[in-house]
C-alpha atoms as a PDB file:
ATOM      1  CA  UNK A   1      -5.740 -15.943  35.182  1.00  0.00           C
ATOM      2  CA  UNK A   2      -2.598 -14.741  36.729  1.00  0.00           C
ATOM      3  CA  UNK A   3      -2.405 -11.304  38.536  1.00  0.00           C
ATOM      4  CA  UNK A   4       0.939 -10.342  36.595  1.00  0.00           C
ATOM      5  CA  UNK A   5      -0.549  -9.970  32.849  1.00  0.00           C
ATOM      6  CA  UNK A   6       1.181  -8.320  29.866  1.00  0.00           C
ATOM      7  CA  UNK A   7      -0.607  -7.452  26.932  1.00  0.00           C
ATOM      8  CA  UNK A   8       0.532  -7.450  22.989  1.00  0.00           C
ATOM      9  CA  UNK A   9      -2.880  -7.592  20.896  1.00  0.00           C
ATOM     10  CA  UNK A  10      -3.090  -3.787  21.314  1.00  0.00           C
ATOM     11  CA  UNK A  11      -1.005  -1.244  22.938  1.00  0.00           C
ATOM     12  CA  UNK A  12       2.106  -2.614  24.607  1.00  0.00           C
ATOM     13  CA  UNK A  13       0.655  -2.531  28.420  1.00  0.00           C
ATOM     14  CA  UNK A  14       1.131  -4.747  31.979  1.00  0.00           C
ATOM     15  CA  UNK A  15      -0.773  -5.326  35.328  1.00  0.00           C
ATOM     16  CA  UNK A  16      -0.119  -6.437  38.577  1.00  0.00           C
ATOM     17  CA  UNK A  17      -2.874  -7.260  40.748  1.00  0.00           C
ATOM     18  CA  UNK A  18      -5.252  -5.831  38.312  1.00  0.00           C
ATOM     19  CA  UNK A  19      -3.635  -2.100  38.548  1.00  0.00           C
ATOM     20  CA  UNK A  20      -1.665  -1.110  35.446  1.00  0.00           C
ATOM     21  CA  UNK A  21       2.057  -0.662  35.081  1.00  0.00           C
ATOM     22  CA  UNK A  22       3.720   2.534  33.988  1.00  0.00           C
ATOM     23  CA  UNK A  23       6.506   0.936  31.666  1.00  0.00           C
ATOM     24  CA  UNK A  24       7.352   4.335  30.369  1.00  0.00           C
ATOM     25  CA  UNK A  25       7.655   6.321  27.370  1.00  0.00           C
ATOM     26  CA  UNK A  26       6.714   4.604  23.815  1.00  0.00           C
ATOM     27  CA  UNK A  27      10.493   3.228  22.896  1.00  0.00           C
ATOM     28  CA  UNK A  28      10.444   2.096  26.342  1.00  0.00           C
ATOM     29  CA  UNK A  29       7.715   0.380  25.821  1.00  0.00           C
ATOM     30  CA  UNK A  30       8.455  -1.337  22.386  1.00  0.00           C
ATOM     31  CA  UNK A  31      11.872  -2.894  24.609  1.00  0.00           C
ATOM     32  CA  UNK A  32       9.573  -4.557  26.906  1.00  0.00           C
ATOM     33  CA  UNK A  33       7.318  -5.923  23.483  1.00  0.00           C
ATOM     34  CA  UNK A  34      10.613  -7.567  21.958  1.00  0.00           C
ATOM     35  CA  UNK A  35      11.240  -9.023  25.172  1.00  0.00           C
ATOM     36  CA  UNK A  36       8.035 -10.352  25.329  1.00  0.00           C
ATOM     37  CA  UNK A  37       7.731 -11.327  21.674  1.00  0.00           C
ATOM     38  CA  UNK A  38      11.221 -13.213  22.797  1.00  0.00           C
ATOM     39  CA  UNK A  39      10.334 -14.345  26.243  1.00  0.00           C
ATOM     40  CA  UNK A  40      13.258 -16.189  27.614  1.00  0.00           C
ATOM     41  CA  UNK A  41      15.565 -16.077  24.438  1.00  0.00           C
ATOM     42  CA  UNK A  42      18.728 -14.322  24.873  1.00  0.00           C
ATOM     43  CA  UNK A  43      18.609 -10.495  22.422  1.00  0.00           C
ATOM     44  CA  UNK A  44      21.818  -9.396  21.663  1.00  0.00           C
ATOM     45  CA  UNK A  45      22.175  -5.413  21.766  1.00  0.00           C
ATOM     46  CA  UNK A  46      22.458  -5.156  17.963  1.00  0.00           C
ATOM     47  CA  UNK A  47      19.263  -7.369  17.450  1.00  0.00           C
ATOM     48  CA  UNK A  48      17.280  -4.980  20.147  1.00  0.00           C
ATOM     49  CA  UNK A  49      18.589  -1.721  18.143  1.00  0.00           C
ATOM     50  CA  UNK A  50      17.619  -3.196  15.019  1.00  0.00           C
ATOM     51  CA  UNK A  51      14.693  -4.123  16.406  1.00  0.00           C
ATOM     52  CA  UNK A  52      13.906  -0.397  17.326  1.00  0.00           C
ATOM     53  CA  UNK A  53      14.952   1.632  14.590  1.00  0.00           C
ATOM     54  CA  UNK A  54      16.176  -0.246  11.900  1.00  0.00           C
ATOM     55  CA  UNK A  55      18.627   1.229   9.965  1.00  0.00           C
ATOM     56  CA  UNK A  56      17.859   5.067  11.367  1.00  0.00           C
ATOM     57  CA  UNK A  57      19.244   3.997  14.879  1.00  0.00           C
ATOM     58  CA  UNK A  58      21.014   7.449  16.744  1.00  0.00           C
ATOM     59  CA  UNK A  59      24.561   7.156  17.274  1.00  0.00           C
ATOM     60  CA  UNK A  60      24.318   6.391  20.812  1.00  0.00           C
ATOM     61  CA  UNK A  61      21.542   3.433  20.346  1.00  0.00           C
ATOM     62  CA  UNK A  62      22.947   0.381  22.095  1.00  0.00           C
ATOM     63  CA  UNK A  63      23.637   3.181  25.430  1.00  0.00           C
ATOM     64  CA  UNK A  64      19.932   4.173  25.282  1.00  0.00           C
ATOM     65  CA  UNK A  65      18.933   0.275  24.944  1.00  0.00           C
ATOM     66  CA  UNK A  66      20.873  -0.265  28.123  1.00  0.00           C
ATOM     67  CA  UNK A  67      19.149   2.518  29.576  1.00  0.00           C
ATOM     68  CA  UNK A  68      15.847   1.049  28.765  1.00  0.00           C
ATOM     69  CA  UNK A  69      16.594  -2.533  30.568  1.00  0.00           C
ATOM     70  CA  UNK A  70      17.952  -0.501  33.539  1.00  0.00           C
ATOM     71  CA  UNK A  71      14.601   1.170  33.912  1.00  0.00           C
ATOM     72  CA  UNK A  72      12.662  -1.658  33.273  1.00  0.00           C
ATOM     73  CA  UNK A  73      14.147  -3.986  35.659  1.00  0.00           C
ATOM     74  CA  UNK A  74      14.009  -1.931  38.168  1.00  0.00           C
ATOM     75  CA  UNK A  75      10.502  -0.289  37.461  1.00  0.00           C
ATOM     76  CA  UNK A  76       9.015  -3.738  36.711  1.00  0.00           C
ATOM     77  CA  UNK A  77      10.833  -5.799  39.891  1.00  0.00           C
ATOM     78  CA  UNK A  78       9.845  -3.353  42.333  1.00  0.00           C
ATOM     79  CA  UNK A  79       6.650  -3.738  41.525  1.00  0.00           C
ATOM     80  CA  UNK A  80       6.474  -7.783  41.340  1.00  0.00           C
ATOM     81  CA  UNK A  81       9.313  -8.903  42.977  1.00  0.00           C
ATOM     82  CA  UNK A  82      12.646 -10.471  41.419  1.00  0.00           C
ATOM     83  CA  UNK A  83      10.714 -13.887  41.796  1.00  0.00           C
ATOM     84  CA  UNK A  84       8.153 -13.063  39.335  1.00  0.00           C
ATOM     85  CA  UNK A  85      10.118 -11.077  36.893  1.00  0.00           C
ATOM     86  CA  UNK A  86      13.741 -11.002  35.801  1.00  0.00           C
ATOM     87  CA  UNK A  87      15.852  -8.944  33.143  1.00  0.00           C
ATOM     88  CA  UNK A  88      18.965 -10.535  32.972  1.00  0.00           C
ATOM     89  CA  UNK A  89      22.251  -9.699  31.243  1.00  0.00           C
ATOM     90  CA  UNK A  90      23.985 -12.312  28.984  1.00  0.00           C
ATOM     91  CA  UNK A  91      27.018 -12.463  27.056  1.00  0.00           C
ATOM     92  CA  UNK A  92      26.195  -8.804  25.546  1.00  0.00           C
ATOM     93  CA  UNK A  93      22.240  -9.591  25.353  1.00  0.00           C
ATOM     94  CA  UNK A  94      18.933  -9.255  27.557  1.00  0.00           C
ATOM     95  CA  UNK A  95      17.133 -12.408  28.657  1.00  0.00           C
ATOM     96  CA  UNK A  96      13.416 -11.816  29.880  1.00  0.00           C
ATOM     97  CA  UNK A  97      12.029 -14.719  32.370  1.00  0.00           C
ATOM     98  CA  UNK A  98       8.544 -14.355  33.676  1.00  0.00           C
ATOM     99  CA  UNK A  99       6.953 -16.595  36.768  1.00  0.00           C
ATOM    100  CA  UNK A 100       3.474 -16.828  36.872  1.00  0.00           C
ATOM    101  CA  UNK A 101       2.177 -14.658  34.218  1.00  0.00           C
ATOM    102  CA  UNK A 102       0.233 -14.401  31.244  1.00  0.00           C
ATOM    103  CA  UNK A 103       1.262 -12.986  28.058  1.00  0.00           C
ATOM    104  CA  UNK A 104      -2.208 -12.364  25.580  1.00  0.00           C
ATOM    105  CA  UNK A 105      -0.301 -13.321  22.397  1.00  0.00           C
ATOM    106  CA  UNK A 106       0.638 -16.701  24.171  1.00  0.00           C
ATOM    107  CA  UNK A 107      -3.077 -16.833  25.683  1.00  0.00           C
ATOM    108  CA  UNK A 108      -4.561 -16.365  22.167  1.00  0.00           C
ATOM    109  CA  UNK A 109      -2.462 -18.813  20.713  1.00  0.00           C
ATOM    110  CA  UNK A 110      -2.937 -21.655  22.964  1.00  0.00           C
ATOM    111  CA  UNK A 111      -6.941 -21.058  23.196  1.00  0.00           C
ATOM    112  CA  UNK A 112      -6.886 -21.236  19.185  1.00  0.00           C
ATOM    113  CA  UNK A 113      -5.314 -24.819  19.035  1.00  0.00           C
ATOM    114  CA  UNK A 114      -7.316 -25.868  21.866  1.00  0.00           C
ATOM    115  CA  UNK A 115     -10.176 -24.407  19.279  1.00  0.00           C
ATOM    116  CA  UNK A 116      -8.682 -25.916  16.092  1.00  0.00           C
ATOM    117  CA  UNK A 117      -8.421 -29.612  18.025  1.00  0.00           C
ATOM    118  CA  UNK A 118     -11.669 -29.681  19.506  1.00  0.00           C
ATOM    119  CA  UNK A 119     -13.344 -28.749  16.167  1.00  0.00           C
ATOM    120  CA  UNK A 120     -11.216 -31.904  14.646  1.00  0.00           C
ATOM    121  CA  UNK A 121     -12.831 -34.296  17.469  1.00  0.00           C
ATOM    122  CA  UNK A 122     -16.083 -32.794  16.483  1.00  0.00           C
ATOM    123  CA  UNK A 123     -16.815 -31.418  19.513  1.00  0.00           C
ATOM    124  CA  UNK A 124     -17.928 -27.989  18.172  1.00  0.00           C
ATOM    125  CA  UNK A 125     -19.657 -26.437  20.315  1.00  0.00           C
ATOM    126  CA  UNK A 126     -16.248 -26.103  22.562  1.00  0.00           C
ATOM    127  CA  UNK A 127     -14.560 -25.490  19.800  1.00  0.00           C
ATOM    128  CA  UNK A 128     -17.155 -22.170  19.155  1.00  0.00           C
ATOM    129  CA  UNK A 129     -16.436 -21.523  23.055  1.00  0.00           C
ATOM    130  CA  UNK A 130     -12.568 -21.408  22.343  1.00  0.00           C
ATOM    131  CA  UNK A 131     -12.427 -19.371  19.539  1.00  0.00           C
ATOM    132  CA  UNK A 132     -14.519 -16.432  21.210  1.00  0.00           C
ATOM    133  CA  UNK A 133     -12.476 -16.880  24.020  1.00  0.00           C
ATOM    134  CA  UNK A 134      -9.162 -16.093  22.027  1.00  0.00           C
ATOM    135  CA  UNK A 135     -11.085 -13.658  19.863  1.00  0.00           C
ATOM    136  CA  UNK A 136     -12.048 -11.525  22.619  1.00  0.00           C
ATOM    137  CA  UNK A 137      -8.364 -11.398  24.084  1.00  0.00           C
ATOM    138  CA  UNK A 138      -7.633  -8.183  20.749  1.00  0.00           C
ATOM    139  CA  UNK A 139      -7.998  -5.012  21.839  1.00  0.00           C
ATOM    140  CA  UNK A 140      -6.784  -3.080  18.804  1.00  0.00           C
ATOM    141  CA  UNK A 141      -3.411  -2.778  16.500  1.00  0.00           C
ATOM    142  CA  UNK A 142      -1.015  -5.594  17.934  1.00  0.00           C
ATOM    143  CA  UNK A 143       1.678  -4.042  19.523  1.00  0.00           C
ATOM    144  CA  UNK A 144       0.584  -0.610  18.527  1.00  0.00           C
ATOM    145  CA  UNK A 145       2.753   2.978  17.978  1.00  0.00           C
ATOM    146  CA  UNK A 146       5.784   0.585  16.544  1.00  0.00           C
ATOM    147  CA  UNK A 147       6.731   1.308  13.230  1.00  0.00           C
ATOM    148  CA  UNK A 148       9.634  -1.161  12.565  1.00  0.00           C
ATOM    149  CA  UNK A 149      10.359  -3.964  10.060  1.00  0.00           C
ATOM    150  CA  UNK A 150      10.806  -5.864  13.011  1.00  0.00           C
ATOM    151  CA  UNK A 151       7.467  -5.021  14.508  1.00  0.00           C
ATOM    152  CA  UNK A 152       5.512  -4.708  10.683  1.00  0.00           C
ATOM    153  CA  UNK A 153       6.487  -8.296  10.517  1.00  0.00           C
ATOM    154  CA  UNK A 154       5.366  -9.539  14.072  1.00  0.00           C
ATOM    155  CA  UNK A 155       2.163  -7.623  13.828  1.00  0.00           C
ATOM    156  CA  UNK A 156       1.430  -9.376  10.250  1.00  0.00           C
ATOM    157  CA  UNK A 157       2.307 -12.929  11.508  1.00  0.00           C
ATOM    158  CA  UNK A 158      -0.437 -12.470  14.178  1.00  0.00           C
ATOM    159  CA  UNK A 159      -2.755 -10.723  12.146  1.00  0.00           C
ATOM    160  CA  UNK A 160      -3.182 -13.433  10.261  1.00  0.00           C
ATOM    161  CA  UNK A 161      -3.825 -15.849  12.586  1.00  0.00           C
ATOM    162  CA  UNK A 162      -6.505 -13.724  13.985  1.00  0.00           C
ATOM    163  CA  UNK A 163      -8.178 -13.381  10.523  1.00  0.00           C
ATOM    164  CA  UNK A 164      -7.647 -17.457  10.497  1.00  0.00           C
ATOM    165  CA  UNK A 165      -9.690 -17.530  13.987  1.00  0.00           C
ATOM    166  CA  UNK A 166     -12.125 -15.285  12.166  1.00  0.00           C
ATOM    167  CA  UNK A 167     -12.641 -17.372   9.741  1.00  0.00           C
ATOM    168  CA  UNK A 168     -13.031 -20.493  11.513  1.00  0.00           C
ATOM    169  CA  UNK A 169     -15.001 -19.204  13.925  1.00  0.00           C
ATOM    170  CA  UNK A 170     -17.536 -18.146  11.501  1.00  0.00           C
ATOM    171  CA  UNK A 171     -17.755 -21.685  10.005  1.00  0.00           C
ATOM    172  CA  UNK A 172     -18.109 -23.545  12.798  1.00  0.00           C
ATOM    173  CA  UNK A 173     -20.944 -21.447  13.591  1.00  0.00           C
ATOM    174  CA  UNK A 174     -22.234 -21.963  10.287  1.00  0.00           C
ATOM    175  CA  UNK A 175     -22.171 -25.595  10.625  1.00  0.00           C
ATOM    176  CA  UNK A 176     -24.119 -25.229  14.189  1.00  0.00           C
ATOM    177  CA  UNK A 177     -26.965 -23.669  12.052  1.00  0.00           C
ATOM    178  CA  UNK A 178     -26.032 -20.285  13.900  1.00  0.00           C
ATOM    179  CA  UNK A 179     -25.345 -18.301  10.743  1.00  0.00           C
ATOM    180  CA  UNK A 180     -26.881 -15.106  12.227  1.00  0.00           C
ATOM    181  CA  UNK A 181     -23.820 -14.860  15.012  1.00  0.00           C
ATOM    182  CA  UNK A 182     -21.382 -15.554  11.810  1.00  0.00           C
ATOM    183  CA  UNK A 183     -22.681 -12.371  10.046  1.00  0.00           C
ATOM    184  CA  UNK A 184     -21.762  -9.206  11.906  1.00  0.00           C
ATOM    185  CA  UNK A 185     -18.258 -10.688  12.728  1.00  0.00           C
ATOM    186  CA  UNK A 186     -17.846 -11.663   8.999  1.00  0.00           C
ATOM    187  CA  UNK A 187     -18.980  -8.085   7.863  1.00  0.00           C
ATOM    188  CA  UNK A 188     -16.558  -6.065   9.786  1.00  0.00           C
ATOM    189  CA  UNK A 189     -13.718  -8.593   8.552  1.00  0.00           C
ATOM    190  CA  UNK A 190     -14.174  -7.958   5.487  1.00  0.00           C
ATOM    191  CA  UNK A 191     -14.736  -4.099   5.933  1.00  0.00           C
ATOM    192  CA  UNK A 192     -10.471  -4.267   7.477  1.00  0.00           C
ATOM    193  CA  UNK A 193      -9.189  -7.412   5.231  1.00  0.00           C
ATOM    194  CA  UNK A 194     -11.532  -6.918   1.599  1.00  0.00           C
ATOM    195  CA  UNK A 195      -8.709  -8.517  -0.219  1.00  0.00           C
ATOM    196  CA  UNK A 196      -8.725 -11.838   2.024  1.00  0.00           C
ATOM    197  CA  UNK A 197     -11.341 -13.885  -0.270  1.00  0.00           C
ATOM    198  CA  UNK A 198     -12.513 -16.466   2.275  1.00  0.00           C
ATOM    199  CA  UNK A 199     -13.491 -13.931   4.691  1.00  0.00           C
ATOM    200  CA  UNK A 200     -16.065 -13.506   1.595  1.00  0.00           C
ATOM    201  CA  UNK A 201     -16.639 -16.648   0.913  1.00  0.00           C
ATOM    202  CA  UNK A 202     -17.872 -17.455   4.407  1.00  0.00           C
ATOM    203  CA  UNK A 203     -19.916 -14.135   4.669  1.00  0.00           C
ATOM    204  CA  UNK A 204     -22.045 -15.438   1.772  1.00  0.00           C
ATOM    205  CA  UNK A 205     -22.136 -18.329   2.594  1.00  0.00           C
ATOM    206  CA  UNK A 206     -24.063 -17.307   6.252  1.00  0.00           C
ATOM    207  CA  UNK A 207     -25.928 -14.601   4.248  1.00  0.00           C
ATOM    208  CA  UNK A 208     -27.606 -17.397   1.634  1.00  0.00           C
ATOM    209  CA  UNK A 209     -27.942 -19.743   5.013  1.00  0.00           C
ATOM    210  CA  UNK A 210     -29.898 -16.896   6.380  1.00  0.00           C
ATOM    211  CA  UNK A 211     -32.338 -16.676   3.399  1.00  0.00           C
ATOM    212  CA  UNK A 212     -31.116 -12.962   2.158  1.00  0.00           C
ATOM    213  CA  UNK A 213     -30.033 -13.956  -1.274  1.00  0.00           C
ATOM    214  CA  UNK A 214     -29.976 -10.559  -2.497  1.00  0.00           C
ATOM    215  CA  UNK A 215     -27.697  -9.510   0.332  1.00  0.00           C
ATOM    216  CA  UNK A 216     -25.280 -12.657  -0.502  1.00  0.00           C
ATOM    217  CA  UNK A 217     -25.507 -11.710  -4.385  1.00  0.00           C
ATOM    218  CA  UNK A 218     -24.420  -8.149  -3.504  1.00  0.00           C
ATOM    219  CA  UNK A 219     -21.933  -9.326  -1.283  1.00  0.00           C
ATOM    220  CA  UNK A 220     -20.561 -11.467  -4.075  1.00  0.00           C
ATOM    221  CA  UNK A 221     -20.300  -8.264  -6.372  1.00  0.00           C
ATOM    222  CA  UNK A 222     -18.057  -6.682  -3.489  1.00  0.00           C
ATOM    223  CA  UNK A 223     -15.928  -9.182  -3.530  1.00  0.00           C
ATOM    224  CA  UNK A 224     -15.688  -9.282  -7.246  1.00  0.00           C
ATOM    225  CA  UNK A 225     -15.276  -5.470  -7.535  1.00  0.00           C
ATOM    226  CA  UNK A 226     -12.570  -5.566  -4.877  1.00  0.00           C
ATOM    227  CA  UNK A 227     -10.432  -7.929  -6.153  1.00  0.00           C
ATOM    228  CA  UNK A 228     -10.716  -6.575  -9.985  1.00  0.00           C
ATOM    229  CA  UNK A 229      -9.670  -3.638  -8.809  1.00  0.00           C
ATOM    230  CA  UNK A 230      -6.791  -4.535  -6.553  1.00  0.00           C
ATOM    231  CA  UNK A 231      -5.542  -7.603  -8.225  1.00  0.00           C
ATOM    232  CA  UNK A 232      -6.261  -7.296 -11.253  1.00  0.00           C
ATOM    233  CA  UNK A 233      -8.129 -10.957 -10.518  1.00  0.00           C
ATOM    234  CA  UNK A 234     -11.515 -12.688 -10.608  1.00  0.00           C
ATOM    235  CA  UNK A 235     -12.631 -14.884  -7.973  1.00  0.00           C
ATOM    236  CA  UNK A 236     -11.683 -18.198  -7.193  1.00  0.00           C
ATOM    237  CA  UNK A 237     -13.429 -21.369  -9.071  1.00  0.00           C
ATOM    238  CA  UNK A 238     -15.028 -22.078  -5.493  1.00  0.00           C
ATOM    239  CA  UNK A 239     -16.108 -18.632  -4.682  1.00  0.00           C
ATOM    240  CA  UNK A 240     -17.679 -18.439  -8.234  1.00  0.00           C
ATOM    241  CA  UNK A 241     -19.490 -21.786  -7.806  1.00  0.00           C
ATOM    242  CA  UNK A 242     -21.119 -20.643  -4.539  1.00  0.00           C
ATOM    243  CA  UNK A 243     -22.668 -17.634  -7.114  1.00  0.00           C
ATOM    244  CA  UNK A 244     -23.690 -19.525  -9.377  1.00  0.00           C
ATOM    245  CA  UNK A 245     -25.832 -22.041  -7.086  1.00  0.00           C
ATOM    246  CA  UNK A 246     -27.093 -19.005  -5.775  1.00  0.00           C
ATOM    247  CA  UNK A 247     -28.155 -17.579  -9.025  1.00  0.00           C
ATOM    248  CA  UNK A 248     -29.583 -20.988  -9.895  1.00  0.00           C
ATOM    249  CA  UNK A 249     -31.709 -20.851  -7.329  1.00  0.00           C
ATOM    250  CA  UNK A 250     -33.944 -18.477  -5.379  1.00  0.00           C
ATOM    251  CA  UNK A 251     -34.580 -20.734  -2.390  1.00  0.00           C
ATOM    252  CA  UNK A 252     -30.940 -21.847  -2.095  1.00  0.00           C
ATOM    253  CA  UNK A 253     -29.692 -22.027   1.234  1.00  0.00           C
ATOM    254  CA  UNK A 254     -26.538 -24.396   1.649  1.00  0.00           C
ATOM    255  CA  UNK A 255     -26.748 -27.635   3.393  1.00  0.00           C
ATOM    256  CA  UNK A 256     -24.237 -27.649   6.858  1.00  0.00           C
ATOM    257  CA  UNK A 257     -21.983 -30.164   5.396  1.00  0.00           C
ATOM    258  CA  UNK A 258     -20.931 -26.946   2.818  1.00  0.00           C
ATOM    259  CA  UNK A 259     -19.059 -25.262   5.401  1.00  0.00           C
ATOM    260  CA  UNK A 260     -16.771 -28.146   6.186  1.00  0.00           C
ATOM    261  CA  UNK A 261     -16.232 -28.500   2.259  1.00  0.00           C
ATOM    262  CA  UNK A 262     -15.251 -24.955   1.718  1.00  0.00           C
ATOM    263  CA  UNK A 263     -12.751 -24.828   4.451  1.00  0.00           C
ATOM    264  CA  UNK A 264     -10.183 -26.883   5.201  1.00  0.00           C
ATOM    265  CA  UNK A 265      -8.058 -26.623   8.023  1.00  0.00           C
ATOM    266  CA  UNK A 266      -6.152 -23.906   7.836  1.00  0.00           C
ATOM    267  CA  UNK A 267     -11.515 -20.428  29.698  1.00  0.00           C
ATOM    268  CA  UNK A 268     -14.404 -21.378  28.540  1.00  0.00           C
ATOM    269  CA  UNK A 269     -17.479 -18.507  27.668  1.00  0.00           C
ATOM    270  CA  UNK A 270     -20.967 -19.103  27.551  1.00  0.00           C
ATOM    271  CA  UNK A 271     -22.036 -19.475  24.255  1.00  0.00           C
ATOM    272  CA  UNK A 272     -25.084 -16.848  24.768  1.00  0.00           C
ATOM    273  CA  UNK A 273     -22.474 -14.355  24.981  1.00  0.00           C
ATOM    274  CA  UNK A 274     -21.137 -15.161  21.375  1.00  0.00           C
ATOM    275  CA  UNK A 275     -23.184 -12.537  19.739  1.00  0.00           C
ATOM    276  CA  UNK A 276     -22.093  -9.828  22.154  1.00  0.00           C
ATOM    277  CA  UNK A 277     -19.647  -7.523  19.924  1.00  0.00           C
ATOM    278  CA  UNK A 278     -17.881  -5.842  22.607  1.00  0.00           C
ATOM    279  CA  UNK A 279     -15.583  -8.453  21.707  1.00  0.00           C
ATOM    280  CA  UNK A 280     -14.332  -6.216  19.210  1.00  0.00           C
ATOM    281  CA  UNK A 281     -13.403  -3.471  20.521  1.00  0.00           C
ATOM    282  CA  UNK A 282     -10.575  -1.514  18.458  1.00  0.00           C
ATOM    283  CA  UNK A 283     -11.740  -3.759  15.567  1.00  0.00           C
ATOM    284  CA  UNK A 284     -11.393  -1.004  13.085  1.00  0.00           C
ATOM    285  CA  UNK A 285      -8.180   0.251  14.838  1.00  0.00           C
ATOM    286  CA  UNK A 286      -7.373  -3.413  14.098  1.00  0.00           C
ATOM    287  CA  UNK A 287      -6.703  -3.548  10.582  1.00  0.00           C
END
């Protein structure tokens, strides 16, 4: 991994050489995310104050915008060098280039295709390895202490595709026969997302693959209660058929090839560290 490392799946935060980087005061801070979230596009100074405070920006925005990129060029480049990072100034907008360095967004997002194609070549076990790898990468709120359209939207685009990784992490461990490491992850998904329905659909699905039918059943009810109350909705024909094989049955536990019908597509660690949940840490601050 490189030494220069910015982080967005959280608080807004950098390091050099693994010590952090003061980038300043919380607007300061949310300047940096946008160029991040933008890396290498140019931001015009209306889009950045926009970007920061809507349609309540002060009367002297686009000055205190300039005053950000001042202070961050110069706080940033003296620490890494011009070579590594540059702020530069185009026709009226900010352009962000980075040289050897990671972003975690970026990170995440490339070890979830390399997930989401290895489990399509059938190669699942990688796959598993991959999405713990990018699960592991959130550390809390994405881009936390924004409050912006701008930043409501960003933060919902890639809380989604965590929930996504979530999801098919949990089946692919399902179809491995490892419904047990599924579980915990699945229970405090749907603890922060109760109104995403295959986050339930997958939880009891590992519960009745575990043998605790009563726990699946009850699960079930959750869901149901949930999204009566919310929606206004019962659950979906496929969520309702996994309760009623259930009922059907008191020895049901789904066959592997289950998994793969209820979903559809939507560095490497050591699997025996799948189970450990310090992997989500900040979950709850998550939501």
């Amino acid at each position: 991994m490189s030494d220069l490392r910015f982080s967005l799946l959280g608080p807004v935060r950098a390091w050099f050489g693994g010590e952090e980087i003061d980038i300043g005061p919380p607007q300061q801070r949310a300047m940096l995310a946008v160029l991040l979230l933008r890396l290498g596009e140019p931001i015009t100074g209306e889009n950045a104050v926009r970007a920061l405070w809507d349609d309540k920006a002060p009367s002297a925005a686009e000055g205190t915008v300039r005053t950000y990129i001042y202070r961050l060029r110069h706080r940033m480049t003296d620490v890494v060098g011009a070579d590594r990072l540059a702020i530069r100034t185009r026709n009226g907008g900010y352009q962000l280039t980075l040289h050897g360095a990671t972003i975690d967004t970026h990170l995440f997002q490339q070890l979830l295709a390399d997930a989401r194609r290895a489990r399509a070549e059938d190669r699942l076990d990688e796959a598993l390895d991959h999405y713990y790898a990018c699960l592991q990468l959130w550390r809390g709120v994405p881009i936390a202490g924004t409050y912006t359209s701008y930043f409501s939207d960003e933060r919902e685009r890639l809380q989604q595709l965590r929930f996504d990784a979530v999801e098919e992490f949990a089946t692919v461990a399902i179809s491995l026969g490892e419904h047990a490491k599924a579980v915990p992850i699945l229970k405090m998904a749907v603890a922060t997302q109760p109104l995403r329905e295959k986050l339930w659909e997958v939880l009891i699905l590992a519960l009745s693959g575990l043998g605790r039918r009563a726990d699946a059943l009850a699960a079930y009810q959750d869901a149901r209660r949930v999204l009566k109350t919310e929606l206004g909705l019962e659950p979906t024909p496929a969520l309702r058929e996994l309760h009623r094989r259930i009922l059907a049955s008191e020895s049901f536990r789904p066959a592997m090839p289950v998994a793969a019908e209820l979903f559809r597509p939507a560095a490497s660690v050591p699997r025996s560290h799948i189970a450990d949940l310090s992997l989500w840490h900040g979950w709850a601050e998550g939501a």
